[in-house]
C-alpha atoms as a PDB file:
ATOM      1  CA  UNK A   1      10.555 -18.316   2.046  1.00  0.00           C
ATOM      2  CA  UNK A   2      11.647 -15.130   1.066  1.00  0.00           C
ATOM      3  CA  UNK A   3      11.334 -11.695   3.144  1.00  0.00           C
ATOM      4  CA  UNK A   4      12.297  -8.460   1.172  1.00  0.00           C
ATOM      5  CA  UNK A   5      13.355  -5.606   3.673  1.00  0.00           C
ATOM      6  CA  UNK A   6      12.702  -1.699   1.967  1.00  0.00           C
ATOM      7  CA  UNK A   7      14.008   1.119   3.265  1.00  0.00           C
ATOM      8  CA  UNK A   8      12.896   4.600   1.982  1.00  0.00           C
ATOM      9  CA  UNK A   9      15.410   6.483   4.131  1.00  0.00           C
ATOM     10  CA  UNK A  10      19.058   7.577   4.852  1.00  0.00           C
ATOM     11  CA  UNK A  11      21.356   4.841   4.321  1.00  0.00           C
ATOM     12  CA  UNK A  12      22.689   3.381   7.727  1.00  0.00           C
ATOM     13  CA  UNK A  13      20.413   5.378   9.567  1.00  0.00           C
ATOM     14  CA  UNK A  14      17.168   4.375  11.402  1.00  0.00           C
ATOM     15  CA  UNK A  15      14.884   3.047   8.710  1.00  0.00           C
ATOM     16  CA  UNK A  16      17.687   0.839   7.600  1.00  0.00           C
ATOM     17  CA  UNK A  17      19.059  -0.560  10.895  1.00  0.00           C
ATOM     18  CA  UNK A  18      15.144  -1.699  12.058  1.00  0.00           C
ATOM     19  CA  UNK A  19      14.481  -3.317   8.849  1.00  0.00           C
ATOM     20  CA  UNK A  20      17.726  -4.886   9.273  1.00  0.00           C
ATOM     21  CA  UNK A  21      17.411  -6.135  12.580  1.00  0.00           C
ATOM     22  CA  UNK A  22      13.969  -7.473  11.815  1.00  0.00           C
ATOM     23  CA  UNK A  23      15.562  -9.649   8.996  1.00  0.00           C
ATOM     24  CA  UNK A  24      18.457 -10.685  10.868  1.00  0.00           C
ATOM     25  CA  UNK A  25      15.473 -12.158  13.188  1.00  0.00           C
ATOM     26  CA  UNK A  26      14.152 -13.741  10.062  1.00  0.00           C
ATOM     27  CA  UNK A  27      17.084 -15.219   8.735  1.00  0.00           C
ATOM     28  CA  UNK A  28      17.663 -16.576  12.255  1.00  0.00           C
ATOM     29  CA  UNK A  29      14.369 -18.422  12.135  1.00  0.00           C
ATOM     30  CA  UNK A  30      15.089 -19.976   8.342  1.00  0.00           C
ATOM     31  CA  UNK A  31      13.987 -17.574   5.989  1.00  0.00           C
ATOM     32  CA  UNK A  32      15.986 -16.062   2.828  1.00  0.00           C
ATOM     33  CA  UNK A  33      16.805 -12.443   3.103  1.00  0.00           C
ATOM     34  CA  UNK A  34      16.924  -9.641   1.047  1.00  0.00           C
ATOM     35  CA  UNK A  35      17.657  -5.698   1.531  1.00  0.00           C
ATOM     36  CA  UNK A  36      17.407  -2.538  -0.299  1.00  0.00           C
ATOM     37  CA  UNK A  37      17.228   0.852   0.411  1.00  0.00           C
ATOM     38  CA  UNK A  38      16.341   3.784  -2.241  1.00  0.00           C
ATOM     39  CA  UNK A  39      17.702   6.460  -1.437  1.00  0.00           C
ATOM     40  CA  UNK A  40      20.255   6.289  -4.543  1.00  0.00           C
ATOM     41  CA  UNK A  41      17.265   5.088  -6.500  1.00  0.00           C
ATOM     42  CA  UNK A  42      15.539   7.155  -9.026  1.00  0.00           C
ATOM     43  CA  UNK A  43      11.735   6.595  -8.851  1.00  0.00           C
ATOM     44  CA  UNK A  44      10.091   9.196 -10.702  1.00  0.00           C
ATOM     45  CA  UNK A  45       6.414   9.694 -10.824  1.00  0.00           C
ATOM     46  CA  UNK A  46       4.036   8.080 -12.524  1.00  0.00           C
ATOM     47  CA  UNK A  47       2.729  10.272 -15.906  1.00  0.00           C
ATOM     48  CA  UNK A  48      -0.658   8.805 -16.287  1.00  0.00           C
ATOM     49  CA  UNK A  49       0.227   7.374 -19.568  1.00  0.00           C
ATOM     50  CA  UNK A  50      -1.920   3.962 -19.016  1.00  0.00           C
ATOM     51  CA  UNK A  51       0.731   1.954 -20.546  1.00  0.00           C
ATOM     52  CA  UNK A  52       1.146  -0.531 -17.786  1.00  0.00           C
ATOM     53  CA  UNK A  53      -2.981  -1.285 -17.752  1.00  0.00           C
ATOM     54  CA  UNK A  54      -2.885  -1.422 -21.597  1.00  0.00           C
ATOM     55  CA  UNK A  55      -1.084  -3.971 -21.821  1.00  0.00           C
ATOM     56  CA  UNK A  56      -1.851  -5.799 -19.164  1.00  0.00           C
ATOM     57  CA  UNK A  57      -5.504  -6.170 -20.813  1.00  0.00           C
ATOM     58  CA  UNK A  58      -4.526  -6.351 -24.262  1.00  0.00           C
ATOM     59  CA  UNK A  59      -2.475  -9.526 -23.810  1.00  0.00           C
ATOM     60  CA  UNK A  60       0.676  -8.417 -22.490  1.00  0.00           C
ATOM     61  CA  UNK A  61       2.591  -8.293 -19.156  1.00  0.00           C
ATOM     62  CA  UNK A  62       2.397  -5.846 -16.660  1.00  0.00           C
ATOM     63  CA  UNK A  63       5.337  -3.633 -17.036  1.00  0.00           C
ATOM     64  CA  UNK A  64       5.783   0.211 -16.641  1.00  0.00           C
ATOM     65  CA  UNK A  65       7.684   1.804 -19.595  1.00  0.00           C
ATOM     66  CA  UNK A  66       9.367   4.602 -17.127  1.00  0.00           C
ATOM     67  CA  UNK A  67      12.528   3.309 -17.430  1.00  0.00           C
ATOM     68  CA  UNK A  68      14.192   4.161 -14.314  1.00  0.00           C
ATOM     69  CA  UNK A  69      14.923   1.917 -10.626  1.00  0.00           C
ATOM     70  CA  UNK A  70      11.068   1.275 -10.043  1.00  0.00           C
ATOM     71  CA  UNK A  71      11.703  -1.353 -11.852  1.00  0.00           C
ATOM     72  CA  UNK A  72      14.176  -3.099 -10.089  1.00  0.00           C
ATOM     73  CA  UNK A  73      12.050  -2.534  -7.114  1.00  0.00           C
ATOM     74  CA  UNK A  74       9.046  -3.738  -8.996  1.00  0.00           C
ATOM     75  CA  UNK A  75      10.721  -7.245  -9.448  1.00  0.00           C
ATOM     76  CA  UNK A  76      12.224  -7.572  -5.704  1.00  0.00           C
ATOM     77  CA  UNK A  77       9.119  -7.035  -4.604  1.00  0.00           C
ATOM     78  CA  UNK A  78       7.196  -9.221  -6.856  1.00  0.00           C
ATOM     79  CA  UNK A  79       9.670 -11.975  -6.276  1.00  0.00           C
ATOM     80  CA  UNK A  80       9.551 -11.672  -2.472  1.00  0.00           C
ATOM     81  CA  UNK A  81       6.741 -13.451  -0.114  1.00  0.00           C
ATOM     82  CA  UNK A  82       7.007 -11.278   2.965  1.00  0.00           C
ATOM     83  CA  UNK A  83       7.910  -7.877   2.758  1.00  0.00           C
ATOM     84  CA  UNK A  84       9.255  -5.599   5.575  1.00  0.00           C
ATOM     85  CA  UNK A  85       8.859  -1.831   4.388  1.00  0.00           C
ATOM     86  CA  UNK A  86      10.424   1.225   6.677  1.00  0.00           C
ATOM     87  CA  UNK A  87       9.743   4.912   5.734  1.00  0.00           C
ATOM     88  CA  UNK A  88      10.633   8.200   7.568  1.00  0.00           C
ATOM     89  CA  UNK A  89       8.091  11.047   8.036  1.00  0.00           C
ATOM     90  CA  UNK A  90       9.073  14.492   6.288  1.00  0.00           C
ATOM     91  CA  UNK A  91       6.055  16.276   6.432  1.00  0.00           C
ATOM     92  CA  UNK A  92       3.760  14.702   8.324  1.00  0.00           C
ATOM     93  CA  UNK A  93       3.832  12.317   5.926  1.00  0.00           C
ATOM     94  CA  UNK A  94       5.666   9.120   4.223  1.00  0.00           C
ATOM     95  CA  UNK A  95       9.040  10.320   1.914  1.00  0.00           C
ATOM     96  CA  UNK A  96       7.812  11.022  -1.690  1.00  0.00           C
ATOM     97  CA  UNK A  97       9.570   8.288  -3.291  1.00  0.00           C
ATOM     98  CA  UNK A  98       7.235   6.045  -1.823  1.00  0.00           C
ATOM     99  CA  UNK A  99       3.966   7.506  -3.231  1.00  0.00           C
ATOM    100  CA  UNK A 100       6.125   7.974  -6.155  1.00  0.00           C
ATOM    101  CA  UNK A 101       6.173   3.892  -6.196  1.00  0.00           C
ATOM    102  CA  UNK A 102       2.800   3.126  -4.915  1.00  0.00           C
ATOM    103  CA  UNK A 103       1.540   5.366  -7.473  1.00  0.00           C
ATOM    104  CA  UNK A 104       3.161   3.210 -10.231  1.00  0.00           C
ATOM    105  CA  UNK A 105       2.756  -0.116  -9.495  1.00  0.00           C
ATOM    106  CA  UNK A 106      -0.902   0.054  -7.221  1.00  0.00           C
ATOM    107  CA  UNK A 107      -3.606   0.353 -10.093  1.00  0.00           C
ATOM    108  CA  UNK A 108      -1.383  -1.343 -12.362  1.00  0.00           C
ATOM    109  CA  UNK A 109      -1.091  -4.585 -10.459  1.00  0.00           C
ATOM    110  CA  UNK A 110      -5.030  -4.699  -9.079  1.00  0.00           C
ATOM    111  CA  UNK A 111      -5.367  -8.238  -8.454  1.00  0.00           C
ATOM    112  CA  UNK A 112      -8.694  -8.122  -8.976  1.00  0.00           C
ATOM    113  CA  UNK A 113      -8.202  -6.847 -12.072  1.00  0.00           C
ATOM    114  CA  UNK A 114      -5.492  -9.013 -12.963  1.00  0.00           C
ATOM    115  CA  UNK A 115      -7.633 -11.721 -12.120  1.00  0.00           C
ATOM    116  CA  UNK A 116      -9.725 -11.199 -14.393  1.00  0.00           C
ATOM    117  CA  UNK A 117      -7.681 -10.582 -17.235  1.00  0.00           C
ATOM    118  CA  UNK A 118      -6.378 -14.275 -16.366  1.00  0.00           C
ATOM    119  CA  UNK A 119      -9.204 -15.575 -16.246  1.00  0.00           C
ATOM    120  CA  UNK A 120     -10.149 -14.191 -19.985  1.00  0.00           C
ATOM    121  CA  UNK A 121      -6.423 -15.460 -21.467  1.00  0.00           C
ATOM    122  CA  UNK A 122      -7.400 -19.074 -19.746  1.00  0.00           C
ATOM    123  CA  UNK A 123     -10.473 -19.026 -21.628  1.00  0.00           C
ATOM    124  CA  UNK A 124      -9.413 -18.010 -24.802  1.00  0.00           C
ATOM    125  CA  UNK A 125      -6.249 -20.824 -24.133  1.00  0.00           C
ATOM    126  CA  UNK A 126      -2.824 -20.152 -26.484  1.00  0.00           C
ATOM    127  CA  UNK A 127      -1.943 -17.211 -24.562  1.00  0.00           C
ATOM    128  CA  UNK A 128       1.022 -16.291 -22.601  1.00  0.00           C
ATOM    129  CA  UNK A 129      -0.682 -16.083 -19.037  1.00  0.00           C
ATOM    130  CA  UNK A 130      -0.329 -12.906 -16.357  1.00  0.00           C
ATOM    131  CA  UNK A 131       3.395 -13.498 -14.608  1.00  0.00           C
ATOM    132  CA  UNK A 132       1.785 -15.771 -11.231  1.00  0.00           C
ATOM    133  CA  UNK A 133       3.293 -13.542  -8.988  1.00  0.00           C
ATOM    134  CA  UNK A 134       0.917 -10.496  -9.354  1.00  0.00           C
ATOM    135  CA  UNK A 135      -1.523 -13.204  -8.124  1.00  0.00           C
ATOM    136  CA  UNK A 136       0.301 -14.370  -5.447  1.00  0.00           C
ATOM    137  CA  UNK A 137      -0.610 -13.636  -1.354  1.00  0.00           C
ATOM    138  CA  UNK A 138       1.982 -11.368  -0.027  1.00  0.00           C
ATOM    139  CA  UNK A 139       2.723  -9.975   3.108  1.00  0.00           C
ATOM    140  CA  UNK A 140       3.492  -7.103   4.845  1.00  0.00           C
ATOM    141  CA  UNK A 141       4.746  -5.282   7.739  1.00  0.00           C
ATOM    142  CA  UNK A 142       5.491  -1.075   8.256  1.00  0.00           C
ATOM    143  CA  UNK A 143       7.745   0.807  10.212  1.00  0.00           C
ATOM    144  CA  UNK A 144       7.248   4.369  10.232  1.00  0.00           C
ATOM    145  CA  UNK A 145      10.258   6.499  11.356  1.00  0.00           C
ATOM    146  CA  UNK A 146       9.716   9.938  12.888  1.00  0.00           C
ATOM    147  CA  UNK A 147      11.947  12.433  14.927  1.00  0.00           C
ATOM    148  CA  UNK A 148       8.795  14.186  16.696  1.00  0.00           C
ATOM    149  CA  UNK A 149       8.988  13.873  19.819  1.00  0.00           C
ATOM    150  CA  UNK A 150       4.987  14.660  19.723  1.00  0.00           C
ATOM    151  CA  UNK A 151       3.079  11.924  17.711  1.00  0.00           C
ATOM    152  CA  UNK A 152       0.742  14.408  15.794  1.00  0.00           C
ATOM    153  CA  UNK A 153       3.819  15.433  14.140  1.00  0.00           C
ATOM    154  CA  UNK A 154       3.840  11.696  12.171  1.00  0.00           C
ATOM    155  CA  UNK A 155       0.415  11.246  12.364  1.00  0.00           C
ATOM    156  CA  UNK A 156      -0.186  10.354   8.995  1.00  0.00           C
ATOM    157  CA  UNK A 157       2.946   8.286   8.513  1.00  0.00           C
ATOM    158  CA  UNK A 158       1.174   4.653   9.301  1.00  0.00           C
ATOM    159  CA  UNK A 159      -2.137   5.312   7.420  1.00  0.00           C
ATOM    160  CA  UNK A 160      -0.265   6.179   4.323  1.00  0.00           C
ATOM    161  CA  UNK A 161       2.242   3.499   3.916  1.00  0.00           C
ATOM    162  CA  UNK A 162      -0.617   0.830   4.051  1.00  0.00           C
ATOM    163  CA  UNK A 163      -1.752   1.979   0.451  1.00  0.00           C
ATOM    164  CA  UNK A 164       1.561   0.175  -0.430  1.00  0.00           C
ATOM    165  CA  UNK A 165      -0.132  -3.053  -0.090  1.00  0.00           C
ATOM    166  CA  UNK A 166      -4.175  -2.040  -1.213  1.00  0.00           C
ATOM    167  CA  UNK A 167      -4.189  -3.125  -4.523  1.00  0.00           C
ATOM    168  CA  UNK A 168      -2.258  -6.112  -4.764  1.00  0.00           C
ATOM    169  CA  UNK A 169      -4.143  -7.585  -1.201  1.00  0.00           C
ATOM    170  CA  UNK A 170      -1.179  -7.923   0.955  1.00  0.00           C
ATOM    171  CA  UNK A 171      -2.142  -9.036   4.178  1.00  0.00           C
ATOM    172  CA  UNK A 172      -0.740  -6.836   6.755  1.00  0.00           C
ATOM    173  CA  UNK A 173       0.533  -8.248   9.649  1.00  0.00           C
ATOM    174  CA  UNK A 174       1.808  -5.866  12.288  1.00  0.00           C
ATOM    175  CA  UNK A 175       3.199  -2.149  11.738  1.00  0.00           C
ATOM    176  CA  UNK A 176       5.525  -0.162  14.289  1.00  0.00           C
ATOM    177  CA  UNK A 177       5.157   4.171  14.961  1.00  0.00           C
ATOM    178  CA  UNK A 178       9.188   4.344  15.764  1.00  0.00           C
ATOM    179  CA  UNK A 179       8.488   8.501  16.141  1.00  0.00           C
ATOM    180  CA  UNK A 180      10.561  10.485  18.525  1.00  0.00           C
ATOM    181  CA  UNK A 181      14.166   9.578  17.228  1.00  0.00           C
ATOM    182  CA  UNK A 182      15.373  12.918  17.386  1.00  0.00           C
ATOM    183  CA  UNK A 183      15.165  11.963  20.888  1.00  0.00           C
ATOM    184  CA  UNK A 184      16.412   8.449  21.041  1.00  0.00           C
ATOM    185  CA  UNK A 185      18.944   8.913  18.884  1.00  0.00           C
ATOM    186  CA  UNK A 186      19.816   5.494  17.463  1.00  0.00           C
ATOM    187  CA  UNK A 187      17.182   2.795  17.655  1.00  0.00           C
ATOM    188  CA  UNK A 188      19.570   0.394  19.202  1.00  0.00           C
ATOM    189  CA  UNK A 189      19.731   2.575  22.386  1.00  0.00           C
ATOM    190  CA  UNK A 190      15.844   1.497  23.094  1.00  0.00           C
ATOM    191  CA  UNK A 191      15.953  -1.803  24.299  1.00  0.00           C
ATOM    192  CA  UNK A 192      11.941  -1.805  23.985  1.00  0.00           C
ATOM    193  CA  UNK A 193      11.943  -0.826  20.641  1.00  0.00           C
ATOM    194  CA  UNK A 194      14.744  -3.225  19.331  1.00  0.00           C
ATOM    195  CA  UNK A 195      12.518  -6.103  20.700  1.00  0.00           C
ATOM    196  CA  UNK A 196       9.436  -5.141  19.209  1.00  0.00           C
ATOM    197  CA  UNK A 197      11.315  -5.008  16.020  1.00  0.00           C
ATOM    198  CA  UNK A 198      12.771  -8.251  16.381  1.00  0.00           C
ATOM    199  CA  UNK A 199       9.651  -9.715  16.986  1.00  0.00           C
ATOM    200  CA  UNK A 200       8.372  -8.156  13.789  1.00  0.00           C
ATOM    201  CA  UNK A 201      10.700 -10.117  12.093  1.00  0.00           C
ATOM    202  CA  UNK A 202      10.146 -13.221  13.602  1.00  0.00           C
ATOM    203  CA  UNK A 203       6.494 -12.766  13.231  1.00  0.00           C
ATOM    204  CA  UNK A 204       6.379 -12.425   9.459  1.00  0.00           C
ATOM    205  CA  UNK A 205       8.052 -15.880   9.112  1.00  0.00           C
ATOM    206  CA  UNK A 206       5.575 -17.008  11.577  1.00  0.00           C
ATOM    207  CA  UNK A 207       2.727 -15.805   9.456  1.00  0.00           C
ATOM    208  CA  UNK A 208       3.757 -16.212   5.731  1.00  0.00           C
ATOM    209  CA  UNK A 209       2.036 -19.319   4.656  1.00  0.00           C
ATOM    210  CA  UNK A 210      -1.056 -18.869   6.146  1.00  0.00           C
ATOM    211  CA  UNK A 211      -4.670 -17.972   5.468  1.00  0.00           C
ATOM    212  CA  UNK A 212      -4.762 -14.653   6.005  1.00  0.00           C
ATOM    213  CA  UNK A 213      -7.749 -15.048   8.658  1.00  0.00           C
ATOM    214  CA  UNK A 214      -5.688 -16.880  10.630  1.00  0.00           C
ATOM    215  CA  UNK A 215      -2.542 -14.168  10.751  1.00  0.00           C
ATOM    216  CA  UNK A 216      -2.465 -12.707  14.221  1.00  0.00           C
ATOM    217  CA  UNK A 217      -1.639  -9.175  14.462  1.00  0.00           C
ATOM    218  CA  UNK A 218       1.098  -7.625  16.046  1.00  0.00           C
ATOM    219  CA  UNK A 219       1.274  -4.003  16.972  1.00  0.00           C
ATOM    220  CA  UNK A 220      -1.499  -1.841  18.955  1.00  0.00           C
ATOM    221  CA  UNK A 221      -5.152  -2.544  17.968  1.00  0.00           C
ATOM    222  CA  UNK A 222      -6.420   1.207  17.220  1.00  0.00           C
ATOM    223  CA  UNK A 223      -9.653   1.959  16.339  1.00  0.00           C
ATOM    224  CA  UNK A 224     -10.074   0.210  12.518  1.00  0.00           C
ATOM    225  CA  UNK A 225     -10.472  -3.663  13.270  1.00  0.00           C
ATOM    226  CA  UNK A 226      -9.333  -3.980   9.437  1.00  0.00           C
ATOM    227  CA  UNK A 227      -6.075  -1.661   9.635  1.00  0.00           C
ATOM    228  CA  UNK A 228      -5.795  -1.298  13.331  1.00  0.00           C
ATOM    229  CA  UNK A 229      -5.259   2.645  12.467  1.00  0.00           C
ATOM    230  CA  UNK A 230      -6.900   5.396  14.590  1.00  0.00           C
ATOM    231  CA  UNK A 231      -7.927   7.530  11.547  1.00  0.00           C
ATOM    232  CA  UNK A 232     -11.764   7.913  11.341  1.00  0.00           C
ATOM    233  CA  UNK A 233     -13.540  10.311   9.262  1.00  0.00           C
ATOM    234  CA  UNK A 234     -16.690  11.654  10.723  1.00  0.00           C
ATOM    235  CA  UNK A 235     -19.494  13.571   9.532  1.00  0.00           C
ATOM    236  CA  UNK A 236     -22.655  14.583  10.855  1.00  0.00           C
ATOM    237  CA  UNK A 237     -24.141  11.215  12.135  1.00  0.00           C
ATOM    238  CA  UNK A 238     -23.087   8.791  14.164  1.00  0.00           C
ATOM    239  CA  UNK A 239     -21.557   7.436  11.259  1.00  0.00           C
ATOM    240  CA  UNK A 240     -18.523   7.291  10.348  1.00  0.00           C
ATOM    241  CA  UNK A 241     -15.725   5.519   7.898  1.00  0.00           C
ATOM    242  CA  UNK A 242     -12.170   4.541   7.912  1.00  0.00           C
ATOM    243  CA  UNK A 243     -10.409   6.554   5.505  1.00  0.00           C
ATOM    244  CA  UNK A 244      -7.914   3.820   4.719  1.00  0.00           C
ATOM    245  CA  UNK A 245      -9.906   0.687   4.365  1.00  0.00           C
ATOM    246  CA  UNK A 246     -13.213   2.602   3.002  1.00  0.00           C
ATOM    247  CA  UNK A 247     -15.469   0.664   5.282  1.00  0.00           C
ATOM    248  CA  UNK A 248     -18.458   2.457   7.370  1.00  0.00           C
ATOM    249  CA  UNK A 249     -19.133   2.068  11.047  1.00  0.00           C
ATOM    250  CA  UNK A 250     -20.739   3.304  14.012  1.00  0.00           C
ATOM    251  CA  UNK A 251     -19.860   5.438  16.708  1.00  0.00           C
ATOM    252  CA  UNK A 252     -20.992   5.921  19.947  1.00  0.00           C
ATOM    253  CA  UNK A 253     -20.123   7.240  23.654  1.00  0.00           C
ATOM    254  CA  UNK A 254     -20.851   5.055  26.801  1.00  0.00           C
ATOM    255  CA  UNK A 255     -19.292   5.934  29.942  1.00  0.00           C
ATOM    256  CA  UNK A 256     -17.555   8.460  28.735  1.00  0.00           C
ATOM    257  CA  UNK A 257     -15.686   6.490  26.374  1.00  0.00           C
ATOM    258  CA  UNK A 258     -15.823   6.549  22.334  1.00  0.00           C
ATOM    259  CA  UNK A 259     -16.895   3.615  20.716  1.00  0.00           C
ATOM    260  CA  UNK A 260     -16.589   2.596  16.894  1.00  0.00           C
ATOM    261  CA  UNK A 261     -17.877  -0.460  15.775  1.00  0.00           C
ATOM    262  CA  UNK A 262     -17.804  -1.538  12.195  1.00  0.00           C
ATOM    263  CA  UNK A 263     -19.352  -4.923  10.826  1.00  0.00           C
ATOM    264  CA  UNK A 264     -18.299  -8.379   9.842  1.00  0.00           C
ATOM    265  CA  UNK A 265     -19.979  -7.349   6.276  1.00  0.00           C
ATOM    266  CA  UNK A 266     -18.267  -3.832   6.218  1.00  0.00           C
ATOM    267  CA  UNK A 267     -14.497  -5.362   7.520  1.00  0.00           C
ATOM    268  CA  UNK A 268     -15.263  -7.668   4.458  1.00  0.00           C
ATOM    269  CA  UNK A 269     -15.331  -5.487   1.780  1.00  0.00           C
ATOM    270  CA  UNK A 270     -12.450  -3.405   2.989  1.00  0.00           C
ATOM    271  CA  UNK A 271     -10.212  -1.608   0.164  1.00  0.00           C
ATOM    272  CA  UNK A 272      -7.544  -4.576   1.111  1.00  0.00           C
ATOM    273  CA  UNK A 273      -9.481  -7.184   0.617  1.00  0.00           C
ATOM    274  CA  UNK A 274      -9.895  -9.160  -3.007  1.00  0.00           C
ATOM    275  CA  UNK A 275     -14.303  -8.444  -2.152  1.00  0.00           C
ATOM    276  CA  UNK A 276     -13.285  -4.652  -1.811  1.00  0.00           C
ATOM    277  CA  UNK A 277     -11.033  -4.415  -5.100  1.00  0.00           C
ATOM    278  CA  UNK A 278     -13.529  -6.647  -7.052  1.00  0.00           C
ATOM    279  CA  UNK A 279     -16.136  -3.674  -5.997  1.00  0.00           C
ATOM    280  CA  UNK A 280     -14.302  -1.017  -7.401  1.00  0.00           C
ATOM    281  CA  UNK A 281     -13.281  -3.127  -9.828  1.00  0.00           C
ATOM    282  CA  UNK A 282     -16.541  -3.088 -11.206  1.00  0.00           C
ATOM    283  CA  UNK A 283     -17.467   0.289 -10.468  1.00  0.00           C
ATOM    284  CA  UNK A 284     -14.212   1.659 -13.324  1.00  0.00           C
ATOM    285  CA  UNK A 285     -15.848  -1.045 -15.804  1.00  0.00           C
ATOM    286  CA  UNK A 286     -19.406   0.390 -15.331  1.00  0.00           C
ATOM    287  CA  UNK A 287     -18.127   3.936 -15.512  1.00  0.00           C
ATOM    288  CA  UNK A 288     -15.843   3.155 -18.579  1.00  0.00           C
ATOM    289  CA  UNK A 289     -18.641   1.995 -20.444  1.00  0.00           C
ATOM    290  CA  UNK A 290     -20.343   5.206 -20.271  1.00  0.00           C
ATOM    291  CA  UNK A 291     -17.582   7.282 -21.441  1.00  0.00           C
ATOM    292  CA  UNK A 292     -17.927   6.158 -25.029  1.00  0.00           C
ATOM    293  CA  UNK A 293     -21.246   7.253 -25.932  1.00  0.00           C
ATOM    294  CA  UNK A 294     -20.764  10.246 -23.881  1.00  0.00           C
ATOM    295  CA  UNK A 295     -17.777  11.910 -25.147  1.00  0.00           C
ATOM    296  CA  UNK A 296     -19.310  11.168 -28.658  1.00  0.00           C
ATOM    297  CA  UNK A 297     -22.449  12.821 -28.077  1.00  0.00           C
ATOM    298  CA  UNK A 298     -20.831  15.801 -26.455  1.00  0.00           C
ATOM    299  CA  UNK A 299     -17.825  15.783 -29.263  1.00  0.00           C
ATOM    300  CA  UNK A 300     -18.257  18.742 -30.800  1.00  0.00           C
ATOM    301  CA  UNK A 301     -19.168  21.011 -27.510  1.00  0.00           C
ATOM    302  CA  UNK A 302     -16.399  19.584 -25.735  1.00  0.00           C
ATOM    303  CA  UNK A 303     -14.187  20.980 -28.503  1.00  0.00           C
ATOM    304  CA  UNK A 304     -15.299  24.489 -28.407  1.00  0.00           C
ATOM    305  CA  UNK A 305     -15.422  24.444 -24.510  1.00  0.00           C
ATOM    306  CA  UNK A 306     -12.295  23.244 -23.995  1.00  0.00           C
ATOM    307  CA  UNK A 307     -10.401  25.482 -26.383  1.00  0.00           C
ATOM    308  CA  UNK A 308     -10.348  28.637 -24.073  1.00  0.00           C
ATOM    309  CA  UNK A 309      -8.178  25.780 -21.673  1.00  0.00           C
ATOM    310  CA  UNK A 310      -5.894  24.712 -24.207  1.00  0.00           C
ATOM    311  CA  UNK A 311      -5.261  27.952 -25.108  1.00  0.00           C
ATOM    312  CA  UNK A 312      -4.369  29.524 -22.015  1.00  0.00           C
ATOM    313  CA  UNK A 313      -1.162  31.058 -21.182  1.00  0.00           C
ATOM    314  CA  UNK A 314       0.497  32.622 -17.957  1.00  0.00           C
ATOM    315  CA  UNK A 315       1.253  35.784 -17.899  1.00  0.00           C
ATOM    316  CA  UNK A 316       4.016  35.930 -15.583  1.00  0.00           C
END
């Protein structure tokens, strides 16, 4: 078993001594460990080229042709079975870097893309196959790292970290909000919080293996039953939807108290989930089919309406 610790921060500083201790708890109960932090790396953005989906359904691997450190941390994490991830919060949000890597390797590696692509190179036989790893159940667990002392200040550190893990279907099994360390000062000087991380550790040995319906989660439940988040977006109805999982539920009051409740069906389908991926999945296929016909019909009035864009200069 092999658990891959990340750390998107300063080196020797929070992010890296919790994803640290939580391996040290790993190796302690028999896995392999592995660490890296990227602060030195250089993980530049992704360009929109298409390369990396090109090839992967024309016969090739999957492989970004950026050539920079994403692609050592492509491999690590490919290679790994569990995968511990830490990130501090700069504005509000995750670092940069890591959207800058989520942004490269997400779409790229949909497994239920890739799965289907696999299952086309199987049928036409004297292929070389997808590498078996994109395929592959992973897990995952987040740390978030915060100095705010007030927890609106990080607020959208969680929620954003678990797109890491969308579009290949990691199964997430526990997270940790370690905000107010401008307070604390070192992790190690909260007892609570060193356990908890410890735990985490020990916990993703304890669940690698398994059928993901049978992973228990650790960390507080929150309000999404899929991504135990409290982000809901709400509209006019009782209705409402978890931003992160793109599922729909219901909410309600009673006694005072608010209630969200979201289906069996609905947790189902959740962006996470091989059912959710395979829906939108289907939805680019459907929409790329259309784009043919309708770019040719509208060829020559595209042209002279988008000339004025192409055109256009600053003036300043």
């Amino acid at each position: 078993m092999k658990i891959l610790g990340i750390s998107f921060g300063r080196k020797t500083k929070n992010g890296d001594i919790m994803v640290k201790h939580a391996l040290m708890e790993a190796q302690a109960a028999g896995a392999e460990v592995k660490f890296i932090n990227t602060m030195s790396m250089k993980i530049g953005h992704c360009v929109a080229c298409g390369a990396c989906s090109r090839g992967r359904d024309n016969g090739k691997q999957i492989k970004c042709i950026l050539k920079d450190d994403y692609l050592e941390l492509e491999e690590a994490i490919l290679d790994a079975d569990g995968i511990i991830v830490a990130a501090p919060v700069y504005s509000i949000a995750p670092t940069g870097q890591m959207k800058n890597y989520i942004d490269r390797f997400g779409a790229a590696h949909d497994r239920a893309a890739a799965l289907a692509e696999q299952e086309k190179r199987i049928q036409k036989g004297n292929v070389e196959l997808l590498d078996p790893r994109v395929l592959a159940d992973k897990y995952v667990a987040y740390i978030s790292v915060g100095g705010a002392k007030t927890q609106n200040w990080v607020s959208m550190g969680l929620p954003n970290m678990h797109i890491f893990g969308i579009s290949t279907v990691m199964k997430t099994i526990g997270q940790i909000d370690a905000y107010n360390m401008g307070t604390i000062v070192s992790p190690v000087l909260d007892d609570d919080l060193m356990d908890r991380v410890g735990k985490l550790g020990r916990h993703m040995v304890d669940s690698v293996g398994k059928p993901y319906d049978e992973v228990e989660w650790m960390g507080e439940e929150g309000v999404c039953p899929v991504c135990h988040n409290s982000l809901i977006t709400i509209g006019k109805t009782t209705d409402v939807e978890c931003p992160i999982c793109g599922i729909s539920g219901k909410i309600a009051i009673e006694n005072d108290e608010v209630k969200v409740t979201f289906s069996e069906a609905e947790q189902k389908r959740a962006r996470n989930t091989l059912a959710g991926l395979d829906e939108h999945y289907h939805e680019i296929q459907n929409f790329v089919a259309e784009i043919g016909p309708k770019i040719e019909k509208n060829k020559e009035k595209l042209g002279m309406m988008l000339g004025k864009y192409e055109k256009f200069e600053s003036t300043y």
